[in-house]
N, C-alpha and C. Protein backbone atom coordinates (compact mmCIF):
# COMPACT_ATOMS: atom_id res chain seq x y z
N UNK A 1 -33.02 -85.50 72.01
CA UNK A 1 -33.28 -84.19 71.46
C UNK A 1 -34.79 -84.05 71.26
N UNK A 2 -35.63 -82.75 71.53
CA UNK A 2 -36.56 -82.59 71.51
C UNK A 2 -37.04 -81.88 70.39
N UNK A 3 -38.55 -82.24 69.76
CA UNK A 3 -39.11 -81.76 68.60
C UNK A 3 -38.57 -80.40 68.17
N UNK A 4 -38.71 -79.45 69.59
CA UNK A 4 -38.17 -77.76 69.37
C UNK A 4 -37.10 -78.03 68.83
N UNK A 5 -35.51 -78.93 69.45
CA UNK A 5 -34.46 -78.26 68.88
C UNK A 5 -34.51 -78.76 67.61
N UNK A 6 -35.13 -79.77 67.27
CA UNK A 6 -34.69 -80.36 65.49
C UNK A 6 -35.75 -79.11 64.64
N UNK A 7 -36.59 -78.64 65.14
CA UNK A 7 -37.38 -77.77 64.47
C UNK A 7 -36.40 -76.42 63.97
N UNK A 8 -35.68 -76.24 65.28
CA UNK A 8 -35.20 -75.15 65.08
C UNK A 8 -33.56 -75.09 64.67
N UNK A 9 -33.11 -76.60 64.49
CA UNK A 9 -31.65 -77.04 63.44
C UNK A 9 -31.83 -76.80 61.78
N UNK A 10 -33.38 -77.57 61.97
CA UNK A 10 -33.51 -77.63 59.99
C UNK A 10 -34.47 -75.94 59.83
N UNK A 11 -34.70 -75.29 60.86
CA UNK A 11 -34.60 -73.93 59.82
C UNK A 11 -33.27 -73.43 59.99
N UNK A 12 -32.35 -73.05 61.12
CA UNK A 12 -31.12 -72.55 60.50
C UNK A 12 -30.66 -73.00 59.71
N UNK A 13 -30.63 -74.39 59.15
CA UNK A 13 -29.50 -74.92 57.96
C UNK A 13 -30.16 -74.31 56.86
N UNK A 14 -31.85 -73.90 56.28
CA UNK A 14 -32.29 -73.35 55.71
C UNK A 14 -32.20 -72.29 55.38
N UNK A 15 -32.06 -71.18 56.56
CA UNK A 15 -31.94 -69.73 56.20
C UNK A 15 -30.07 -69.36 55.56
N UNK A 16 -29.45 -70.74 56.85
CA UNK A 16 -27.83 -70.21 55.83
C UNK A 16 -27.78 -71.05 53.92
N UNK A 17 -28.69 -72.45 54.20
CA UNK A 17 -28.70 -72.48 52.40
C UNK A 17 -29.19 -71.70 51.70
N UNK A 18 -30.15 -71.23 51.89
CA UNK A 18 -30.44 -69.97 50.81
C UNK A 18 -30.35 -68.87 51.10
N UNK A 19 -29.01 -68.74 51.83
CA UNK A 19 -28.54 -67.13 52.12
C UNK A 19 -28.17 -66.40 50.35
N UNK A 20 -27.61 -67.17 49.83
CA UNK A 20 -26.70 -67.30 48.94
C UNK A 20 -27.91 -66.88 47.66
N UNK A 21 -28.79 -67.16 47.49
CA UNK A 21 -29.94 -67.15 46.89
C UNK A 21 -30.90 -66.00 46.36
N UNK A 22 -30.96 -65.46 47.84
CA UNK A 22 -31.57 -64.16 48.33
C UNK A 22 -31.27 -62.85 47.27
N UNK A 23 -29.78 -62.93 47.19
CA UNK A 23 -28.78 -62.08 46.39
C UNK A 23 -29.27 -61.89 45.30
N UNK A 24 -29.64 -63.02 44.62
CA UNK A 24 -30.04 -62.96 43.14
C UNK A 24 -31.61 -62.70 43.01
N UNK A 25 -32.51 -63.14 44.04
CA UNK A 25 -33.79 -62.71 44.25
C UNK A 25 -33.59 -61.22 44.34
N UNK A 26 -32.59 -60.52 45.37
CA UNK A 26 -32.76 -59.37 45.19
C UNK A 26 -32.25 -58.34 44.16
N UNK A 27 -31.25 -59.08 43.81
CA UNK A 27 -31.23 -58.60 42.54
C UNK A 27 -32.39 -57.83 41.61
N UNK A 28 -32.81 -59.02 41.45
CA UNK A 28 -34.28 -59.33 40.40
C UNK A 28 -35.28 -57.98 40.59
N UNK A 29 -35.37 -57.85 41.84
CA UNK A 29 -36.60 -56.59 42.22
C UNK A 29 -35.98 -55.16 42.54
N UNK A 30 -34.59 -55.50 42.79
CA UNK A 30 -33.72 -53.64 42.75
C UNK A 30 -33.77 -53.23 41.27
N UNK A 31 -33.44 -53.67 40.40
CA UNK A 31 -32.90 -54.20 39.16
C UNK A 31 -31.59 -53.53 38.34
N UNK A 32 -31.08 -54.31 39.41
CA UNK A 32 -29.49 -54.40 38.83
C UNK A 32 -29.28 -55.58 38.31
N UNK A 33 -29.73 -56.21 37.37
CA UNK A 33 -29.21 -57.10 36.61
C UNK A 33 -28.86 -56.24 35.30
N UNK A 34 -27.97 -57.38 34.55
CA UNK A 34 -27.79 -56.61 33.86
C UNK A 34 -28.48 -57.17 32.63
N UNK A 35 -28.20 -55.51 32.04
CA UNK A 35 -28.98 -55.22 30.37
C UNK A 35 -27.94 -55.02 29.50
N UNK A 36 -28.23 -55.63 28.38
CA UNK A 36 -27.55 -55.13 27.17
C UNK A 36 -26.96 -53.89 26.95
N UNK A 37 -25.93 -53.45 26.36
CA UNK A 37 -25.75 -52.20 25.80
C UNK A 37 -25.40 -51.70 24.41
N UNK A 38 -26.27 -51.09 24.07
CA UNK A 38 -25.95 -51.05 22.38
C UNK A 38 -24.46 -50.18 22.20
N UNK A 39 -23.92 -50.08 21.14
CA UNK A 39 -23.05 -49.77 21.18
C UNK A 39 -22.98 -48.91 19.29
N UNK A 40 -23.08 -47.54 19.42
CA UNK A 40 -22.71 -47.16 18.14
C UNK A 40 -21.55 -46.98 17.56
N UNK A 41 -21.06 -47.04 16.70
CA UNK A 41 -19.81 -46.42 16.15
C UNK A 41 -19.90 -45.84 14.80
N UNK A 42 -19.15 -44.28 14.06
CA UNK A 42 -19.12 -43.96 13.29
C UNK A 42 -17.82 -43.49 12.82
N UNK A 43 -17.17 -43.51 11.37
CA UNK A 43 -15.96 -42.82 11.06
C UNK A 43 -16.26 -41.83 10.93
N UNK A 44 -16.03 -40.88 11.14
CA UNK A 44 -15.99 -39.69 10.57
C UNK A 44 -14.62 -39.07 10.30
N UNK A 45 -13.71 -40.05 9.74
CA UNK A 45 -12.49 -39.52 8.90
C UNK A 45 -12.58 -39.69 7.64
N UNK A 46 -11.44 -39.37 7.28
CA UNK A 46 -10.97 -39.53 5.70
C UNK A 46 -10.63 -40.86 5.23
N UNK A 47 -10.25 -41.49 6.42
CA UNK A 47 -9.61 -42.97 5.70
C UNK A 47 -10.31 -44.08 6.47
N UNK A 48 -10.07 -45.22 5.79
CA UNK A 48 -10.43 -46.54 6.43
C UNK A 48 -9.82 -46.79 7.67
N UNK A 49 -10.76 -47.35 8.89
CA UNK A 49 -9.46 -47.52 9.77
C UNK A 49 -10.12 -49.28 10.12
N UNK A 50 -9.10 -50.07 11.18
CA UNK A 50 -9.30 -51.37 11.44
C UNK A 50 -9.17 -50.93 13.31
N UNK A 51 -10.14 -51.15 13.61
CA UNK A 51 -10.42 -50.47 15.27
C UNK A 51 -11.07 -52.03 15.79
N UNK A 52 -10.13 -52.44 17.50
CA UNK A 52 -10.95 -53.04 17.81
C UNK A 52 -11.34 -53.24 19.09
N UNK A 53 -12.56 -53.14 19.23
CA UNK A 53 -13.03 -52.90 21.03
C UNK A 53 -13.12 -54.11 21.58
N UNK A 54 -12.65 -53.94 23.23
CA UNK A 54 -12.24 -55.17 24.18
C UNK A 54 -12.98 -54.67 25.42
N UNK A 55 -13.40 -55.52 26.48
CA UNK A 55 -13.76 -54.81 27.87
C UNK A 55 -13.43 -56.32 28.82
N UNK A 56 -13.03 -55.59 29.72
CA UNK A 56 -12.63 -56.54 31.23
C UNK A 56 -13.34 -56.31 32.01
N UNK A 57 -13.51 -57.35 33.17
CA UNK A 57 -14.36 -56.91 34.37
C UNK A 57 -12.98 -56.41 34.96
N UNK A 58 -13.66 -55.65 35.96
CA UNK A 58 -12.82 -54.77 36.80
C UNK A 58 -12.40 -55.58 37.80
N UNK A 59 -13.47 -56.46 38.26
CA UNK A 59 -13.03 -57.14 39.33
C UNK A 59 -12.05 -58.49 39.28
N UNK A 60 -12.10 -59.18 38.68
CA UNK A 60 -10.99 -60.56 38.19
C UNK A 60 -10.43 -60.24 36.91
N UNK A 61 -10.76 -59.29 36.41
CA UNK A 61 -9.69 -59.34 34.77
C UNK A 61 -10.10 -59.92 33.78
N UNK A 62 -11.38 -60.56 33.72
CA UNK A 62 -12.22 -61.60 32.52
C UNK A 62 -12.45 -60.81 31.59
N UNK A 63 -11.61 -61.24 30.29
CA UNK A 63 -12.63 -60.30 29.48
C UNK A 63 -13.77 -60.72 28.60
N UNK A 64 -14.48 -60.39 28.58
CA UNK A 64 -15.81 -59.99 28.38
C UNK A 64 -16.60 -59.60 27.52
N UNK A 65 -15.97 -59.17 26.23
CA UNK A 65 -15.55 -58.60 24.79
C UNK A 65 -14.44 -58.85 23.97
N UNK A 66 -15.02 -58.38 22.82
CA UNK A 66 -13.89 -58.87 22.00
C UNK A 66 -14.43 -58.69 20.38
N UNK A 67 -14.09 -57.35 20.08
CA UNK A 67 -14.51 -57.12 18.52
C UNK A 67 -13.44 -56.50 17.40
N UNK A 68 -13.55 -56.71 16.61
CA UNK A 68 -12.87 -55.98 15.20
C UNK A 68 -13.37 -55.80 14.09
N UNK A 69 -13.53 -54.77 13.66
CA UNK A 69 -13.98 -54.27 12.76
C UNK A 69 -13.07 -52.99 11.10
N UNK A 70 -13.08 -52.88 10.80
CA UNK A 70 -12.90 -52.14 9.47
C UNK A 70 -13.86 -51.41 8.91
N UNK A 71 -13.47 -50.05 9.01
CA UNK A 71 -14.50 -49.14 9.09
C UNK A 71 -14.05 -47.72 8.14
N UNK A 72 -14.76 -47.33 7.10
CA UNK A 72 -14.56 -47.12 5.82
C UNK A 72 -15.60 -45.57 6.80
N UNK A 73 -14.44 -44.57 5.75
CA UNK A 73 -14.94 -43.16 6.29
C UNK A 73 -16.85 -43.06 5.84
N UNK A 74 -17.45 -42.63 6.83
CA UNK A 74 -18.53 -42.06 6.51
C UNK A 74 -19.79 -43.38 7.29
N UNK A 75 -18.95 -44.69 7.64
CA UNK A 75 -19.54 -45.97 7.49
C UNK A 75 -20.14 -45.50 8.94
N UNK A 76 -21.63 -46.11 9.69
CA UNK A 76 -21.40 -46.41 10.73
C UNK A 76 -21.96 -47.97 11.18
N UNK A 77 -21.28 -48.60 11.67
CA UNK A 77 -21.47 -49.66 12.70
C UNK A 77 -21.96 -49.89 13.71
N UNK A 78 -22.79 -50.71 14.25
CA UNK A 78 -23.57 -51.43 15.27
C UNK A 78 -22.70 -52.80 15.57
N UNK A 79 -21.74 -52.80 16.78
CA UNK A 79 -21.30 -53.83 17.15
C UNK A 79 -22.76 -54.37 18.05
N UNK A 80 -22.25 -55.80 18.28
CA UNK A 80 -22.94 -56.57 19.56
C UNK A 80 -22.89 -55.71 20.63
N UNK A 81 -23.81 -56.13 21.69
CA UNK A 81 -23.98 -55.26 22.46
C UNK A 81 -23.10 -55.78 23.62
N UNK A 82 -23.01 -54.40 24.40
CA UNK A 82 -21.99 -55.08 26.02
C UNK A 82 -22.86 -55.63 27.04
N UNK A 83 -22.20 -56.63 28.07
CA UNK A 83 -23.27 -56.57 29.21
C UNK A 83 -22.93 -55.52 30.11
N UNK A 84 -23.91 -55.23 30.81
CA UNK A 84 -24.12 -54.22 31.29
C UNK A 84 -23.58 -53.77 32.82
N UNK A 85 -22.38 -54.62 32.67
CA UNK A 85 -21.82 -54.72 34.18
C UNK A 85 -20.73 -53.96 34.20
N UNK A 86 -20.16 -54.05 35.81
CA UNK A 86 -18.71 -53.35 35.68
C UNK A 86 -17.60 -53.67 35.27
N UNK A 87 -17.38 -53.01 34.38
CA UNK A 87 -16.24 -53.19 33.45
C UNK A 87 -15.55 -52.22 32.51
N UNK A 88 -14.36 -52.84 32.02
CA UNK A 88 -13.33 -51.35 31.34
C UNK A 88 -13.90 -51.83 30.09
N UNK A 89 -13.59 -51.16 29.56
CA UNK A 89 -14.01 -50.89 27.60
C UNK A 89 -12.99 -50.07 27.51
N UNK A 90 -12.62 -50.75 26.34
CA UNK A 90 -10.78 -50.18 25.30
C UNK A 90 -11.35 -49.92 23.78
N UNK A 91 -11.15 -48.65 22.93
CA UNK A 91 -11.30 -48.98 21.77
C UNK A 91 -10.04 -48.40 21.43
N UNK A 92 -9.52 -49.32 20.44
CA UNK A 92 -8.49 -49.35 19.72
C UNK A 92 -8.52 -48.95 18.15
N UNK A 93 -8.00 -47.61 17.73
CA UNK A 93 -7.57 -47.57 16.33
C UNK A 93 -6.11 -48.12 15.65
N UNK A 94 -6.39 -49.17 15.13
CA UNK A 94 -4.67 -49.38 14.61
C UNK A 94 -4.76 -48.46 13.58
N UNK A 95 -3.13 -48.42 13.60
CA UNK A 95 -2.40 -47.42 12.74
C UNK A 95 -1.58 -48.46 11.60
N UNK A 96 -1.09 -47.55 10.29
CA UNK A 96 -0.50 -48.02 9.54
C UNK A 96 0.97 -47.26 9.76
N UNK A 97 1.89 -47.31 8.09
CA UNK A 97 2.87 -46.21 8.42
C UNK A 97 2.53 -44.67 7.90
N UNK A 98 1.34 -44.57 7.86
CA UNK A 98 0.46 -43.15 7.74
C UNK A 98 -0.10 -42.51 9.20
N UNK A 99 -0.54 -43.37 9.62
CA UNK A 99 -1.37 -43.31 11.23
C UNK A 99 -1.17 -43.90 12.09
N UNK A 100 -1.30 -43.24 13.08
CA UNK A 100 -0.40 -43.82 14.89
C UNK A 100 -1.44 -44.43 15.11
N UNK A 101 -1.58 -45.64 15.87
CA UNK A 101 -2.59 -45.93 16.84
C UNK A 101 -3.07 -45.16 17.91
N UNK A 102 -4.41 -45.37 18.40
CA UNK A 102 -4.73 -44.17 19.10
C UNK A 102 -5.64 -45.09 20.05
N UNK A 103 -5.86 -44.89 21.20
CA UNK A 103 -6.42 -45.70 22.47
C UNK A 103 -7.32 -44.53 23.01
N UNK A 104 -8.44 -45.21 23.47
CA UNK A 104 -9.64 -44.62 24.30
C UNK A 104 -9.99 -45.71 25.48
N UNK A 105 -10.40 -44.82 26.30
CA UNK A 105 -10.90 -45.99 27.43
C UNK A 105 -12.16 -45.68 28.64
N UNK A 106 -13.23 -45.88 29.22
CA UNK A 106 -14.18 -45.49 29.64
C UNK A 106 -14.53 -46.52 30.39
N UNK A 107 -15.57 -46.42 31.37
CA UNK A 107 -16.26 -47.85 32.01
C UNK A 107 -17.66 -48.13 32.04
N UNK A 108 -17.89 -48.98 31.99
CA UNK A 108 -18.81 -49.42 31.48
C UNK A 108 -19.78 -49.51 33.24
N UNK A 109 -20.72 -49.50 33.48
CA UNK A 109 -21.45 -49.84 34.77
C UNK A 109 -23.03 -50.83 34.47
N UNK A 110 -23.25 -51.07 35.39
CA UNK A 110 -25.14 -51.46 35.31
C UNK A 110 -25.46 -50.61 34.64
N UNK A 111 -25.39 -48.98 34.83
CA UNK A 111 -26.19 -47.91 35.03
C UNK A 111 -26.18 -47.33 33.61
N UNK A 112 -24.94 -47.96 32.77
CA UNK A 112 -24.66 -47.12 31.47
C UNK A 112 -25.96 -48.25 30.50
N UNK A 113 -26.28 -47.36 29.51
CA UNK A 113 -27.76 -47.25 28.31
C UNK A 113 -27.27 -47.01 26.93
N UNK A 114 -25.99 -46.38 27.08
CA UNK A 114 -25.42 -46.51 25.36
C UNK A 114 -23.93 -46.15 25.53
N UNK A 115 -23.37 -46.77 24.73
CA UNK A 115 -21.89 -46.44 24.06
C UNK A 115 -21.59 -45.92 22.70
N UNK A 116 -20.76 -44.42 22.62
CA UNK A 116 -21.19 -43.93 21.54
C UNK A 116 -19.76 -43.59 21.18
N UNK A 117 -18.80 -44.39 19.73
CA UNK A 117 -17.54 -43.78 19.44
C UNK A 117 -17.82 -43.18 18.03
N UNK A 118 -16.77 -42.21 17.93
CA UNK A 118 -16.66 -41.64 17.04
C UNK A 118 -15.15 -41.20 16.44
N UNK A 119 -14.87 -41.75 15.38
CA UNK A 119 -13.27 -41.71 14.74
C UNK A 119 -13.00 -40.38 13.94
N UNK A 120 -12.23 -40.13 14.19
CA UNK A 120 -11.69 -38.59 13.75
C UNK A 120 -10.27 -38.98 13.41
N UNK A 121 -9.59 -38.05 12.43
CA UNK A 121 -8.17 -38.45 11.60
C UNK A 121 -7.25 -38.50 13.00
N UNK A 122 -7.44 -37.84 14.01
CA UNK A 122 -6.32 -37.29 15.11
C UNK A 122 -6.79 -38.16 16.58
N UNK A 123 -8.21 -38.27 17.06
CA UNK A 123 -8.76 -38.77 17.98
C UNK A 123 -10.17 -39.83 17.76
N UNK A 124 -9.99 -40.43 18.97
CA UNK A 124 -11.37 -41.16 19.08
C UNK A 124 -12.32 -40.53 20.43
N UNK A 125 -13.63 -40.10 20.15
CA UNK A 125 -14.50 -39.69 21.01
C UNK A 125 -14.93 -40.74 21.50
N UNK A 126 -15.31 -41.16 22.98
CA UNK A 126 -15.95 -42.54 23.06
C UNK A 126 -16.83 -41.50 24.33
N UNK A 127 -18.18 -41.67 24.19
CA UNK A 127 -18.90 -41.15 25.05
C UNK A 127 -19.81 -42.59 25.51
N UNK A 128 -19.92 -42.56 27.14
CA UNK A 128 -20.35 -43.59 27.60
C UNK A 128 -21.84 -43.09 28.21
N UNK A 129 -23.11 -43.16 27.81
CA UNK A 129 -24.04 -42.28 28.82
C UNK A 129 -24.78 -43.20 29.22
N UNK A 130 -25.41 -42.81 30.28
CA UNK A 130 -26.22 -43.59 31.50
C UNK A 130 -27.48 -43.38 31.78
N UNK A 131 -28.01 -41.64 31.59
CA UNK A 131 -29.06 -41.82 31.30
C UNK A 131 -29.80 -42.20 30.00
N UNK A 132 -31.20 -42.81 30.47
CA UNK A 132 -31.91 -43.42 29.47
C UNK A 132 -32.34 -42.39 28.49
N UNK A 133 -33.01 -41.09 28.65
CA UNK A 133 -33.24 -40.68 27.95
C UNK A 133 -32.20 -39.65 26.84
N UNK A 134 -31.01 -39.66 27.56
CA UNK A 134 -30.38 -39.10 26.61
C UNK A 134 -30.21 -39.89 25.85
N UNK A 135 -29.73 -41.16 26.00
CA UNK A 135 -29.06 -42.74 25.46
C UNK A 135 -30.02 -42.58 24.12
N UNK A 136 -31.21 -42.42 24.54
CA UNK A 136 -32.71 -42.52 23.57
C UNK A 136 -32.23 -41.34 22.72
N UNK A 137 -32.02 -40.38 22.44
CA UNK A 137 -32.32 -39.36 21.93
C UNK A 137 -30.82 -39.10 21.06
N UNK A 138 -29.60 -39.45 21.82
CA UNK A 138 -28.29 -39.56 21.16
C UNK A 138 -28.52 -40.56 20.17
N UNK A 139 -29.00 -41.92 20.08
CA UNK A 139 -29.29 -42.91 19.35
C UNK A 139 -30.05 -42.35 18.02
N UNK A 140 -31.13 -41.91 18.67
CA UNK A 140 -32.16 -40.76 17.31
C UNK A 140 -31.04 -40.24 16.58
N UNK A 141 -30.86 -39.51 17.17
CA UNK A 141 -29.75 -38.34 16.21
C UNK A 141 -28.75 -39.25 15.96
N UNK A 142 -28.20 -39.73 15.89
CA UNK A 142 -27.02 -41.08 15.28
C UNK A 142 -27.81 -41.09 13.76
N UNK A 143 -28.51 -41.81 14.15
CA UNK A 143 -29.44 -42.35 12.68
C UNK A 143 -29.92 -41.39 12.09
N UNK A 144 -30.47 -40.73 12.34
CA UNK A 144 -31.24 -38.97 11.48
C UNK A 144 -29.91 -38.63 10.52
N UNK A 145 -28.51 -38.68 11.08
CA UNK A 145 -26.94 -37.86 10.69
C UNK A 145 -26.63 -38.90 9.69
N UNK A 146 -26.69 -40.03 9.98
CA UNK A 146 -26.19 -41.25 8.89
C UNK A 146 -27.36 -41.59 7.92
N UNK A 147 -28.61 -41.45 8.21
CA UNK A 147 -30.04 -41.45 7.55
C UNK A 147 -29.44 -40.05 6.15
N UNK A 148 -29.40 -39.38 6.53
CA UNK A 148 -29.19 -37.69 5.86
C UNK A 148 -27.79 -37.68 5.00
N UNK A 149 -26.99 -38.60 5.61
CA UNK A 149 -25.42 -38.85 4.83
C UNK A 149 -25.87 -39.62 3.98
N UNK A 150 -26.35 -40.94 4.17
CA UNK A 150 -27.08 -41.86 2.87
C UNK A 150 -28.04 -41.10 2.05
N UNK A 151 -28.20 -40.46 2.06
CA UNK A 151 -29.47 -39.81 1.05
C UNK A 151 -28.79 -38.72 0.03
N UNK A 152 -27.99 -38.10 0.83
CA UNK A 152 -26.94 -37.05 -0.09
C UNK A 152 -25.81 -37.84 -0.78
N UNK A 153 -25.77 -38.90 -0.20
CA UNK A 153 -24.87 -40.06 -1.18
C UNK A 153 -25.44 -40.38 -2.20
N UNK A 154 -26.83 -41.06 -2.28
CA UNK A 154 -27.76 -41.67 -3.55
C UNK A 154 -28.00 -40.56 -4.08
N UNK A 155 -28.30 -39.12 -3.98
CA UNK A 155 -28.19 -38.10 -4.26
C UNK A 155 -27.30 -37.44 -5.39
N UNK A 156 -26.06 -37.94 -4.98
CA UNK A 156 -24.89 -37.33 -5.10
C UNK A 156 -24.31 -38.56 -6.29
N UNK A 157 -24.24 -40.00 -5.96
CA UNK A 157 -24.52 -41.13 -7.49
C UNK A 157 -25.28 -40.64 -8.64
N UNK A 158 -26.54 -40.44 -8.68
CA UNK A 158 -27.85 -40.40 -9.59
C UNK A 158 -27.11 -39.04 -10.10
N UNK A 159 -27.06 -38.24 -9.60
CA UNK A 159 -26.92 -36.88 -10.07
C UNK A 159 -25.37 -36.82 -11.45
């Protein structure tokens, strides 16, 4: 065998070993990796509820999440954040013998920037958004509404 063909054996075995590689390099510079996703939640009922959010990948069924919480009218919560891949997201309100359970469901992508639920006596709102700047600006106003509820609360003690 001559210098050419061994030259030109150990680069093909090269280009197919780090075929596999490439993927995640390119990853890196498209940027679809994934990011965090914050995730708000607020009651806005009358009663306490015990709600708890789950998410699967879409593609093998892994899940991927896994929270519970107890959530007192008026309260709002900051779960952990999701990763930012494709996947289902479930939020769950359990019910007592007062209240039915009630199911929401949405998906989650690379592309989504915030997860936003909201509990009501009858329904759960679960808004999933993707762009950044709304994500930014829905987040603002989250906190400004619960900022303004805490203040008319200490308000509303003292007085």
């Amino acid at each position: 065998m001559n210098r050419r063909r061994v030259l030109q054996s150990a680069g093909t075995v090269a280009i197919v070993g780090l075929a596999g590689c490439i993927d995640g390099v390119q990853d890196h510079f498209t940027g679809s990796l994934q990011s965090p996703v914050p995730i708000e939640m607020t009651n806005d009922g009358d009663h306490p509820y015990n709600v708890s959010l789950d998410a699967v990948t879409r593609g093998n069924g892994r899940e991927t999440y896994e929270e519970s919480y107890t959530i007192t009218p008026g309260e709002r919560v900051a779960p952990p954040h999701l990763e930012g891949e494709d996947q289902q997201f479930r939020v769950t309100r359990h019910g007592d013998d007062d209240i039915e359970d009630l199911v929401e469901m949405g998906t989650i992508t690379d592309e989504t920037n915030l997860v936003l639920i909201s509990l009501y006596e009858d329904e759960i709102e679960l808004e999933i958004i993707e762009d950044e700047e709304e994500a930014e600006e829905e987040q603002e106003e989250v906190e400004e509404e619960h900022d303004d509820g805490s203040e008319r609360e200490d308000d509303a003690s003292q007085g």
